[in-house]
C-alpha atoms as a PDB file:
ATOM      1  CA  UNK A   1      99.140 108.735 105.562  1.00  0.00           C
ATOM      2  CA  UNK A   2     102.454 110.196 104.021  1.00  0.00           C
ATOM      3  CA  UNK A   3     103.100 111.669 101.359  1.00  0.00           C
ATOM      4  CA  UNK A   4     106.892 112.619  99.760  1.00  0.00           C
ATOM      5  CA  UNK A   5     107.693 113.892  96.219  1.00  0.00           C
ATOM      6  CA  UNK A   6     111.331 113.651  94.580  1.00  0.00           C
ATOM      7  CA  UNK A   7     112.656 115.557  91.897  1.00  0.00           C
ATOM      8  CA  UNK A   8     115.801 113.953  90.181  1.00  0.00           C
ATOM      9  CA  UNK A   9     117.944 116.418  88.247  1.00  0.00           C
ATOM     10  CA  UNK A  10     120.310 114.963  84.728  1.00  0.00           C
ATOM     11  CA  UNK A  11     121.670 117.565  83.460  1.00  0.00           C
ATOM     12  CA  UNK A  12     120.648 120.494  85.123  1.00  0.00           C
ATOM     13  CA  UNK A  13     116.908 121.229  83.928  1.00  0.00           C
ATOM     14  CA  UNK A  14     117.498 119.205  80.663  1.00  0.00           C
ATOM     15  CA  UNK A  15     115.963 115.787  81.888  1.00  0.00           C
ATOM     16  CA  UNK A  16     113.558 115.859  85.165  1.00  0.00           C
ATOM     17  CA  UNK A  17     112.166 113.142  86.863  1.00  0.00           C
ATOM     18  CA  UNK A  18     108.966 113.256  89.095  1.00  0.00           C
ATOM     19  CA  UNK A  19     108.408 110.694  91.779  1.00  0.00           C
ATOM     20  CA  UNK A  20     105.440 111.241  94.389  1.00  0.00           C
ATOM     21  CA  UNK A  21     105.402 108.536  96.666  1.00  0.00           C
ATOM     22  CA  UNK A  22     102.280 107.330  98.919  1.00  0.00           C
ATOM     23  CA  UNK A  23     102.561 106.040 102.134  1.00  0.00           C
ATOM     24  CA  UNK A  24     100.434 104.338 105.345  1.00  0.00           C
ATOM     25  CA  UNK A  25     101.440 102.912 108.239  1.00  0.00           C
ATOM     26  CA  UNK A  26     104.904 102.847 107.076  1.00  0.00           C
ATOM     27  CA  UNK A  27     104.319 101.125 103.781  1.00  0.00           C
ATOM     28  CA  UNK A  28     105.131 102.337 100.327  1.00  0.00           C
ATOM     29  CA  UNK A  29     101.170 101.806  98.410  1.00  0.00           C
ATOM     30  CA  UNK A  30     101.708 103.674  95.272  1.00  0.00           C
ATOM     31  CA  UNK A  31     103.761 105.815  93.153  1.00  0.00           C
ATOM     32  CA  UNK A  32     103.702 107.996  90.393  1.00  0.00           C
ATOM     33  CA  UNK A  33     106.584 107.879  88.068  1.00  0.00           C
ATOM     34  CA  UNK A  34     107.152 110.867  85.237  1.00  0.00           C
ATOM     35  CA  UNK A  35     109.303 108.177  83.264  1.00  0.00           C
ATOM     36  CA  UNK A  36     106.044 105.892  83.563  1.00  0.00           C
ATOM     37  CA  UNK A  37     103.076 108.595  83.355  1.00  0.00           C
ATOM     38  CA  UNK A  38     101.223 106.756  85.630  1.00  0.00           C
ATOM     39  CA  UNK A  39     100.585 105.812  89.102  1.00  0.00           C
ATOM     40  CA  UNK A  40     101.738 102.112  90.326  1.00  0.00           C
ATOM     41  CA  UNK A  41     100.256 100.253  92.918  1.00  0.00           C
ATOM     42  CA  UNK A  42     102.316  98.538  95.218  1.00  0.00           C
ATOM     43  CA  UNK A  43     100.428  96.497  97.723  1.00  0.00           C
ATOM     44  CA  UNK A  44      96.663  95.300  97.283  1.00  0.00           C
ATOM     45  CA  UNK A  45      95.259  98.767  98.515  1.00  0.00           C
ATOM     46  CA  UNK A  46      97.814 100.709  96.665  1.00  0.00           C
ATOM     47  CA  UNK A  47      96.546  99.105  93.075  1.00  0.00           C
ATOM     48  CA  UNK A  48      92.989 100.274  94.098  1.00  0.00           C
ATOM     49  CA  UNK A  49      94.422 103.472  94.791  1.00  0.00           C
ATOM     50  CA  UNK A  50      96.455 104.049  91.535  1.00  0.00           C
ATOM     51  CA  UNK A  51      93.244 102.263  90.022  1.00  0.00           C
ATOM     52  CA  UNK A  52      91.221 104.945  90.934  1.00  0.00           C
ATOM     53  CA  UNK A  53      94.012 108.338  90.142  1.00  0.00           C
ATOM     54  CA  UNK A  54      94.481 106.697  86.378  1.00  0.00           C
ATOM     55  CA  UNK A  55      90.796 106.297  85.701  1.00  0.00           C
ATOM     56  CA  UNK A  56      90.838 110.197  86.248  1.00  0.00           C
ATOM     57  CA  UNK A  57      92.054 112.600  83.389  1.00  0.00           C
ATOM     58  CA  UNK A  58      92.582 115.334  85.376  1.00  0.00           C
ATOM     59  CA  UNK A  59      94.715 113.690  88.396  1.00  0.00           C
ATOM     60  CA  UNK A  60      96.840 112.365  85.671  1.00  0.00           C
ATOM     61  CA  UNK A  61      97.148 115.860  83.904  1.00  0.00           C
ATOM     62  CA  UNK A  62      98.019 117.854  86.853  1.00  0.00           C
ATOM     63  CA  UNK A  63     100.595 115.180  88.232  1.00  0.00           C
ATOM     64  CA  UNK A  64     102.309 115.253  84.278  1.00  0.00           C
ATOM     65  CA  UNK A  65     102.333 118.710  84.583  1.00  0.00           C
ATOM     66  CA  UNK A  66     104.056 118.995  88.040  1.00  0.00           C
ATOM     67  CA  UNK A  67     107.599 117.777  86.224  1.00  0.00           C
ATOM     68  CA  UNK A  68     107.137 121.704  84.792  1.00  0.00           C
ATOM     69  CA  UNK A  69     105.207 123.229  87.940  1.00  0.00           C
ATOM     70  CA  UNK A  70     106.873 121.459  91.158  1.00  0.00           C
ATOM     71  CA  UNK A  71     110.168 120.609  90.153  1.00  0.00           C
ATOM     72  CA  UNK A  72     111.398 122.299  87.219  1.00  0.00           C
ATOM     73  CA  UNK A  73     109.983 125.870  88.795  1.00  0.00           C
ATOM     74  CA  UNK A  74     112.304 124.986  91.827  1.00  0.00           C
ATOM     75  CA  UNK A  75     115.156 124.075  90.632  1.00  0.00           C
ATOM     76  CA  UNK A  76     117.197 127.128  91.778  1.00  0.00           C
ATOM     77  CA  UNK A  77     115.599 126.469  95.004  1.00  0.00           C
ATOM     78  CA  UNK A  78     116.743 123.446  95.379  1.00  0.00           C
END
């Protein structure tokens, strides 16, 4: 299992995107997009999985949150 998050910057801090990505054996399974505010499934598995994080409140609240906490918070960082 993999896991990568992306922050894309438009316009400095104005407009943030959030995308954490989900990976095993090599394979892309799911991703949650801010722009979509919830996670995707993208192979058989992956819809289970993204199932499963968007039946839960709180999953879904701290990943809508992380735009402010994870990327915004860096941005100087990065």
């Amino acid at each position: 299992r993999m896991f990568k998050s992306e922050c894309h910057f438009i316009n400095g801090t104005e407009k943030v995107r959030l995308v954490d990505r989900g990976f095993y054996n090599r394979e892309e399974i799911a991703r949650y997009d801010s722009d979509v505010g919830r996670y995707v499934g993208l192979t058989p598995y992956g819809e289970k999985v993204a199932r499963n994080l968007n039946s839960n409140p709180a999953i879904l609240e701290d990943a809508r949150n992380a735009v402010d906490t994870y990327c915004r918070h860096n941005y100087e960082v990065s």
